[in-house]
N, C-alpha and C. Protein backbone atom coordinates (compact mmCIF):
# COMPACT_ATOMS: atom_id res chain seq x y z
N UNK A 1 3.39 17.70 -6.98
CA UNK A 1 4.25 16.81 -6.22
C UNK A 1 3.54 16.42 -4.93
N UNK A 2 3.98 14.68 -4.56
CA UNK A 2 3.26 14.74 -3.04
C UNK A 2 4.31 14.06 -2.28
N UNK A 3 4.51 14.28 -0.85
CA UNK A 3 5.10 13.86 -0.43
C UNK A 3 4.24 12.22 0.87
N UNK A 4 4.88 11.32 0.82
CA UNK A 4 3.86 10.14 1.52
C UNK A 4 4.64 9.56 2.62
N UNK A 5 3.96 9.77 3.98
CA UNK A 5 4.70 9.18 4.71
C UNK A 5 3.74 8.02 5.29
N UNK A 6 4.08 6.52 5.67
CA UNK A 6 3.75 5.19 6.04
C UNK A 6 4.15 5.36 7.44
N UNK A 7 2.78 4.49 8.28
CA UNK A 7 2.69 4.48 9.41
C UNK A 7 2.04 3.06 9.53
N UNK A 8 2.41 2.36 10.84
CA UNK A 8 0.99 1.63 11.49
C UNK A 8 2.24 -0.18 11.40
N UNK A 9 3.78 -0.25 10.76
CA UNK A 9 4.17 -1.38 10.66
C UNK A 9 4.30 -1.91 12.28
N UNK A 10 4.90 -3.24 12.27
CA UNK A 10 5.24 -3.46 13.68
C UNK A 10 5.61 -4.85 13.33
N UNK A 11 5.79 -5.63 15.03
CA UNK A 11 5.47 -7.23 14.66
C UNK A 11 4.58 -7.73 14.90
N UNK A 12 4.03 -8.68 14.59
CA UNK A 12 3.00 -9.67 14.45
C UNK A 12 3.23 -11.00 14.73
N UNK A 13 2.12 -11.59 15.50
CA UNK A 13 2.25 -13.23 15.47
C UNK A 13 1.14 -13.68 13.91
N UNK A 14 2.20 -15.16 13.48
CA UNK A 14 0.98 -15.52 12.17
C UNK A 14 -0.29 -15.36 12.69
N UNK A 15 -1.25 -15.27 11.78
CA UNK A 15 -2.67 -15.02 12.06
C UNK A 15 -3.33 -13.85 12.43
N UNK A 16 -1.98 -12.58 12.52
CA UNK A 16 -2.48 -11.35 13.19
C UNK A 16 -2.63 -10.49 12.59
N UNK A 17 -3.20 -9.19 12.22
CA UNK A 17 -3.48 -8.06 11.77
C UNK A 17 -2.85 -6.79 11.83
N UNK A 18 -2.58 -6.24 10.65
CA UNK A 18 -2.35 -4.92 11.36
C UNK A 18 -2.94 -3.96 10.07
N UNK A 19 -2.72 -3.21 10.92
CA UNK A 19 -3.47 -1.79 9.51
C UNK A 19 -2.17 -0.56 9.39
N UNK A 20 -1.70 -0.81 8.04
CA UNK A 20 -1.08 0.05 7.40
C UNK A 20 -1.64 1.92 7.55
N UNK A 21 -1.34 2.61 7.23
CA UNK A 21 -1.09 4.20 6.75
C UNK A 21 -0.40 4.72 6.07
N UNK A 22 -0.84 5.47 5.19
CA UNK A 22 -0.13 6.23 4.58
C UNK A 22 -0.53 8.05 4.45
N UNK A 23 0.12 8.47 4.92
CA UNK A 23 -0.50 10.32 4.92
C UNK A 23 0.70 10.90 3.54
N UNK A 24 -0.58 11.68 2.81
CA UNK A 24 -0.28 12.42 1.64
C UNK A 24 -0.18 13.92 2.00
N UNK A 25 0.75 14.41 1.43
CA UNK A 25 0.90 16.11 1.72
C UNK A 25 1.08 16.46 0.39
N UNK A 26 0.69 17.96 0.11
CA UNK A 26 1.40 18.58 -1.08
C UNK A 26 0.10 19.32 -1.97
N UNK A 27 0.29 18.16 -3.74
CA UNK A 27 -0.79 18.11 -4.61
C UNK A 27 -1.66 17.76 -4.07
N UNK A 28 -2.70 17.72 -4.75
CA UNK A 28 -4.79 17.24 -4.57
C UNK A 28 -4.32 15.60 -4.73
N UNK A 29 -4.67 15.14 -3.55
CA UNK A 29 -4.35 13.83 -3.29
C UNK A 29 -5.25 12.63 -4.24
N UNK A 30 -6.81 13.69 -4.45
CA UNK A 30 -8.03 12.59 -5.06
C UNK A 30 -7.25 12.79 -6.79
N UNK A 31 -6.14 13.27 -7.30
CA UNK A 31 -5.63 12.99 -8.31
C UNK A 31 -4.85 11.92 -8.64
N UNK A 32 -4.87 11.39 -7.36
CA UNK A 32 -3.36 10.21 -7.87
C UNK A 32 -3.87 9.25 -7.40
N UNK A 33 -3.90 8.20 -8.55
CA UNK A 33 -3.30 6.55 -8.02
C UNK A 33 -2.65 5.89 -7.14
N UNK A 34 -2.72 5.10 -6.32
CA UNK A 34 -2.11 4.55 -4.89
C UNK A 34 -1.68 3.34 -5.10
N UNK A 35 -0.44 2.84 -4.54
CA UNK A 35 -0.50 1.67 -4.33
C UNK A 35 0.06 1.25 -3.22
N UNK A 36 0.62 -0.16 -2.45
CA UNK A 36 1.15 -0.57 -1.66
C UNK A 36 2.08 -1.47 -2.48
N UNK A 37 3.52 -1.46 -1.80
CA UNK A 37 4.14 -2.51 -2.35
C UNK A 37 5.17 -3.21 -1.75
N UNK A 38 4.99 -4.55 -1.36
CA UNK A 38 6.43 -4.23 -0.79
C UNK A 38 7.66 -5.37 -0.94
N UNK A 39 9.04 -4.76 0.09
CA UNK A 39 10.17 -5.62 0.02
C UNK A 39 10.81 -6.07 0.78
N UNK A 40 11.41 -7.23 0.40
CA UNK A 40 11.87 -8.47 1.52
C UNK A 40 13.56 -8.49 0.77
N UNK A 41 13.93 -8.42 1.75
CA UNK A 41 15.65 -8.68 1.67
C UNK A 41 15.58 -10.17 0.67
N UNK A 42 16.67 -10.01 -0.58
CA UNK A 42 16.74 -11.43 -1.39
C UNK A 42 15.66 -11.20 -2.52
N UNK A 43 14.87 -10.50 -2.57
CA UNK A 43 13.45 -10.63 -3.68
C UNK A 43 13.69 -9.26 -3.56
N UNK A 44 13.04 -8.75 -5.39
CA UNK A 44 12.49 -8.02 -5.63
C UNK A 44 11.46 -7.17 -4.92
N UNK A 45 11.11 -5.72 -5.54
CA UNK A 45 9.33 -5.32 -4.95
C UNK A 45 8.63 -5.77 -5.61
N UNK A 46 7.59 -5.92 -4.66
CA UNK A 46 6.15 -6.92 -5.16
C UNK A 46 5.13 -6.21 -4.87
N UNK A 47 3.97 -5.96 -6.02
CA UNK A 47 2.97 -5.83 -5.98
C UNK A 47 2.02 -6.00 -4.88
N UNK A 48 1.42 -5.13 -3.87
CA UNK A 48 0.54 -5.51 -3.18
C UNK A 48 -0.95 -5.14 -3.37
N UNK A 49 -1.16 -4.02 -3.34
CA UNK A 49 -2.75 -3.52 -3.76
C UNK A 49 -2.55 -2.13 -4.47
N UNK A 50 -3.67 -2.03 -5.34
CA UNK A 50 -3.95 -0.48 -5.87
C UNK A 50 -5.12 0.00 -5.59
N UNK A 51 -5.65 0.96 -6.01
CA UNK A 51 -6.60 1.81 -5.87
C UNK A 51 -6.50 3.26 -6.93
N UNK A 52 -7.89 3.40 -7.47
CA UNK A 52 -7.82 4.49 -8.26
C UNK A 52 -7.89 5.29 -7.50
N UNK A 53 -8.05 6.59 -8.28
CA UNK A 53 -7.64 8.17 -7.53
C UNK A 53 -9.19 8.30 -6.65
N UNK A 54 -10.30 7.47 -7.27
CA UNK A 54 -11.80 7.88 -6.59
C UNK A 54 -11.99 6.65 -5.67
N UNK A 55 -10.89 5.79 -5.64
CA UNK A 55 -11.27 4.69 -4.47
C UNK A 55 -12.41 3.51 -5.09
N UNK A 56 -12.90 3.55 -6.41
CA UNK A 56 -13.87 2.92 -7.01
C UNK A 56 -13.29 1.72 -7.29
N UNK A 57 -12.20 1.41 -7.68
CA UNK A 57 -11.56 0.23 -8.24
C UNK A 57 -10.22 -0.32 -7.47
N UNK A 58 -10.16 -0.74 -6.73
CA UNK A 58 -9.25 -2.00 -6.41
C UNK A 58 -8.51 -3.21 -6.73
N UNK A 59 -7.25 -2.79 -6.62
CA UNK A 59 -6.55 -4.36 -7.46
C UNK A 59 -5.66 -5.05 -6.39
N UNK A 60 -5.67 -6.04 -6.73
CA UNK A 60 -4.56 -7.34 -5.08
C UNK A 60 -3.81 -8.26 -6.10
N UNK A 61 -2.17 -8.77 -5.52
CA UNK A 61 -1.94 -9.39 -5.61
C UNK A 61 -2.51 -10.67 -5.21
N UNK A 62 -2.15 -11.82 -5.92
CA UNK A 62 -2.95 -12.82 -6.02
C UNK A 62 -2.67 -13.27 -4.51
N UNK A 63 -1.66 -13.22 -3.87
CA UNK A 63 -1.33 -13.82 -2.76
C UNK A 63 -1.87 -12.79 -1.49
N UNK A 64 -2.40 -12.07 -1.70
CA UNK A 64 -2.93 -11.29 -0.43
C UNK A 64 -4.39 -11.14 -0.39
N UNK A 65 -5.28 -11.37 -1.66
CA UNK A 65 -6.65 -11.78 -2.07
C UNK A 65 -7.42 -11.98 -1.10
N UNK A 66 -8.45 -11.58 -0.14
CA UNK A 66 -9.15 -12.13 0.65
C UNK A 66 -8.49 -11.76 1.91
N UNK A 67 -7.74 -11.32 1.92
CA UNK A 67 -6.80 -10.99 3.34
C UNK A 67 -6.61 -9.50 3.49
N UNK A 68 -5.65 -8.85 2.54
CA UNK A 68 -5.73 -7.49 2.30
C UNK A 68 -6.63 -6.61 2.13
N UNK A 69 -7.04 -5.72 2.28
CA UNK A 69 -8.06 -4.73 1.83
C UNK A 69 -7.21 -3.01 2.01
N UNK A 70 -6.91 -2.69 0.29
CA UNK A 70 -6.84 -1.25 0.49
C UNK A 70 -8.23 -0.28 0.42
N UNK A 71 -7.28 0.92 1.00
CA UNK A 71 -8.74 2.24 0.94
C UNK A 71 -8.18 3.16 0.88
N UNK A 72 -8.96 4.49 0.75
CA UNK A 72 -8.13 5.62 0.85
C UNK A 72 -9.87 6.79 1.39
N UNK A 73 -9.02 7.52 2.13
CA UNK A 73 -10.07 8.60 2.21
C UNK A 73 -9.36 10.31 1.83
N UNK A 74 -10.17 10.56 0.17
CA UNK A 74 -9.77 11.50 -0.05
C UNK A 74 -9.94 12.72 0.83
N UNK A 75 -11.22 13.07 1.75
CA UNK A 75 -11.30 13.94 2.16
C UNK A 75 -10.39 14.37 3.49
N UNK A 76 -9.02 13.13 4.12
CA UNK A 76 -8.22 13.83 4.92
C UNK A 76 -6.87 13.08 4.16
N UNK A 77 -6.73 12.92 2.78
CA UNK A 77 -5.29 12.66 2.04
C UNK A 77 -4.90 11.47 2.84
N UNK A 78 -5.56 10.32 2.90
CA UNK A 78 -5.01 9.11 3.76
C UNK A 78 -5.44 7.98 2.61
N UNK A 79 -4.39 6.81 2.68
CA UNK A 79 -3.99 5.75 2.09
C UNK A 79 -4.29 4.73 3.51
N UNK A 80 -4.75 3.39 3.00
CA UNK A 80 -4.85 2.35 4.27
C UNK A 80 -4.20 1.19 3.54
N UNK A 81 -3.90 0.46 4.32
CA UNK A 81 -3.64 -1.37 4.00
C UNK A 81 -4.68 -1.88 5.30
N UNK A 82 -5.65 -2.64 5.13
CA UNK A 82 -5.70 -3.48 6.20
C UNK A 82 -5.05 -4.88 5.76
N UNK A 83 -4.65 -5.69 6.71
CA UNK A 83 -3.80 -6.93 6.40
C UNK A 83 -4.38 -7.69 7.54
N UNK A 84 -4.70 -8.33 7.23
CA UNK A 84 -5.56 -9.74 8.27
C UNK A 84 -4.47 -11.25 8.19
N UNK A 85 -5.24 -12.32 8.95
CA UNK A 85 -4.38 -13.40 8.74
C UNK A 85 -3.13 -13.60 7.97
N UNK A 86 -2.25 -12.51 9.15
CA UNK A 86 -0.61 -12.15 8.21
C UNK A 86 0.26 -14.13 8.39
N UNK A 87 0.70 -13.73 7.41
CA UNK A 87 1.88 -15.01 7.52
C UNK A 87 3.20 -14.44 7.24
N UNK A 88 4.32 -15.64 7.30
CA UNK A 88 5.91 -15.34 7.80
C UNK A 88 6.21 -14.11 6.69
N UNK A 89 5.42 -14.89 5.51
CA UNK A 89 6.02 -14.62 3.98
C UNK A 89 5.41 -13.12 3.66
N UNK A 90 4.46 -12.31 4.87
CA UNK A 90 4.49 -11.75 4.25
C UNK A 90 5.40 -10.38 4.78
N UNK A 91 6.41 -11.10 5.68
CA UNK A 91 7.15 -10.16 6.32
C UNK A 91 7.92 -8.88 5.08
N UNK A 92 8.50 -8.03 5.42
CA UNK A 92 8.86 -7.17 4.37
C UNK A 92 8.58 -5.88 4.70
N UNK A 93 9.50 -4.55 3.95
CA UNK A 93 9.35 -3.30 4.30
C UNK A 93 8.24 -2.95 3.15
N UNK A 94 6.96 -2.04 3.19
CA UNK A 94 5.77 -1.85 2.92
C UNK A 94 6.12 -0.57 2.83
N UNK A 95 5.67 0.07 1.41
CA UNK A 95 5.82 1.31 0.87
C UNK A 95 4.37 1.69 0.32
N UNK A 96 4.30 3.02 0.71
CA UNK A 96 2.84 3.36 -0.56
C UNK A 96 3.69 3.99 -1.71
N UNK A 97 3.07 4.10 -3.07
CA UNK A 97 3.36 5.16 -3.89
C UNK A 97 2.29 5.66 -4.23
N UNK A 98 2.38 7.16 -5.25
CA UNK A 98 1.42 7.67 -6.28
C UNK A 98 1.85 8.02 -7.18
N UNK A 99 0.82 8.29 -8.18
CA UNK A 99 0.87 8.17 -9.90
C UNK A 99 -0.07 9.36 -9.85
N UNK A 100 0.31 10.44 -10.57
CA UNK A 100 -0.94 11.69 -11.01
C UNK A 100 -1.87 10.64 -12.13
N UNK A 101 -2.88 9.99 -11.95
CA UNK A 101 -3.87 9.52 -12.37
C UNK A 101 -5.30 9.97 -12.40
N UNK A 102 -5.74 9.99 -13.36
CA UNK A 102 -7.61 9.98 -13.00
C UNK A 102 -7.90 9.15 -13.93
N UNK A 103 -7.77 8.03 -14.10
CA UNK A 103 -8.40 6.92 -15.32
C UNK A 103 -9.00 5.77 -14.22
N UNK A 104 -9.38 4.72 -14.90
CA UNK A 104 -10.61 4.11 -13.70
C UNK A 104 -9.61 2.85 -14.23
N UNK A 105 -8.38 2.55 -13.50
CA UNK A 105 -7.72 0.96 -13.68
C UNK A 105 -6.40 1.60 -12.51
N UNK A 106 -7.24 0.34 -11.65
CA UNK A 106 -5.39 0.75 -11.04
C UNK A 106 -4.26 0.14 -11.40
N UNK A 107 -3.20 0.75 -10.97
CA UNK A 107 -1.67 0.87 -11.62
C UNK A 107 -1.12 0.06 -10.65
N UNK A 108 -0.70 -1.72 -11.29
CA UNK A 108 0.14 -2.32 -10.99
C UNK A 108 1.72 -2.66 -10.68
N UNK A 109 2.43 -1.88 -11.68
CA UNK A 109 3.57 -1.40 -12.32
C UNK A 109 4.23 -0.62 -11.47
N UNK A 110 5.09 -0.99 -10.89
CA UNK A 110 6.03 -0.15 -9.61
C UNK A 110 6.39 0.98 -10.75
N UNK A 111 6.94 0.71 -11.49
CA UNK A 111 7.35 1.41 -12.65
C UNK A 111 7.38 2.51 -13.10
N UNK A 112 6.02 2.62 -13.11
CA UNK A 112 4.72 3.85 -13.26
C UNK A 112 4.12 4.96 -12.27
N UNK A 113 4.89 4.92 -10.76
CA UNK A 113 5.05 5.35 -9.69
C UNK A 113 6.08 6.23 -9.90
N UNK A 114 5.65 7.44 -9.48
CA UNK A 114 6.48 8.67 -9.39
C UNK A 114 7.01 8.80 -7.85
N UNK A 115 5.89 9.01 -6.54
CA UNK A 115 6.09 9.37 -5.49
C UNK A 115 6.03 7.80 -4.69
N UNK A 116 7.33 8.06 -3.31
CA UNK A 116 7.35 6.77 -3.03
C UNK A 116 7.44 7.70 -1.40
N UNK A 117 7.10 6.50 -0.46
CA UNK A 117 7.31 6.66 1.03
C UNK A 117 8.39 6.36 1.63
N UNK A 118 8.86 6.20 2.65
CA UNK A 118 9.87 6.19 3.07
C UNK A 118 9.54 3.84 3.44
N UNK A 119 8.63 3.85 3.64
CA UNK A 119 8.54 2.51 3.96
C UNK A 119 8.01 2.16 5.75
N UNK A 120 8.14 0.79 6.03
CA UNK A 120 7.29 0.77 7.31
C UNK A 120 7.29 -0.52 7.61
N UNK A 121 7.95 -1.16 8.22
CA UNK A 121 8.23 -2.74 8.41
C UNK A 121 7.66 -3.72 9.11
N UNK A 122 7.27 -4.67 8.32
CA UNK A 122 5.97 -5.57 8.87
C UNK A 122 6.82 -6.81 8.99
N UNK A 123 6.65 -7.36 10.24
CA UNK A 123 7.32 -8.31 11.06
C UNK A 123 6.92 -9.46 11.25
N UNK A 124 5.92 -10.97 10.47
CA UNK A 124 5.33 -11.44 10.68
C UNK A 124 6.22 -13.08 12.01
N UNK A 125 5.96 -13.15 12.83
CA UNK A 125 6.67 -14.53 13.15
C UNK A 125 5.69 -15.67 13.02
N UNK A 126 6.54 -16.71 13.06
CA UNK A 126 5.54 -18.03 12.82
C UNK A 126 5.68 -18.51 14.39
């Protein structure tokens, strides 16, 4: 079991940055699959980035491509979002999860997520 707590939301003007966190406690963190995902009042959760359990493979929604960049550093159990040139749309509460994984594809599928964070709210204004 792990427990994940998200750090680092706030507000933002369009065009601004911020860098996500996520701290893992518990199980061996370099076992699990990561993702970011998040939700906006009115819509569903949405896909934001994955990452395998070794940090080798990376996946983005199509709309954060070139902007987003996840990471993770197994050796202190930490999860990242960086988020660059934020816009309105991408306001929304931002969750990490994990998946006990060791296969080399990251896990898109909210679905497929066992452990979830409490969340962390990203504020973009125009």
């Amino acid at each position: 079991q792990v427990q994940l707590v998200e750090s680092g939301g706030g507000l933002v003007q369009a065009g601004g940055s911020l860098r996500l966190s996520c701290a893992a406690s518990g199980d061996t963190f370099s076992s699990y699959a990561m993702g970011w995902f998040s939700h906006n009042s009115g819509k569903e959760r949405e896909f934001v980035a994955a990452i395998t359990w070794n940090g080798g493979t990376t996946s983005y929604a199509d709309s954060v491509k070139g902007r987003f960049t996840i990471s993770r550093d197994n050796a202190n159990n930490m999860l990242y979002l960086q988020m660059n040139s934020l816009a309105p749309e991408d306001t929304g509460v931002y969750y990490c999860a994990a998946r006990y994984s060791i296969n080399y594809r990251p896990e898109m599928t909210g679905d497929r997520y066992l452990y979830w964070g409490q969340g962390t709210q990203v504020t973009v204004s125009s």
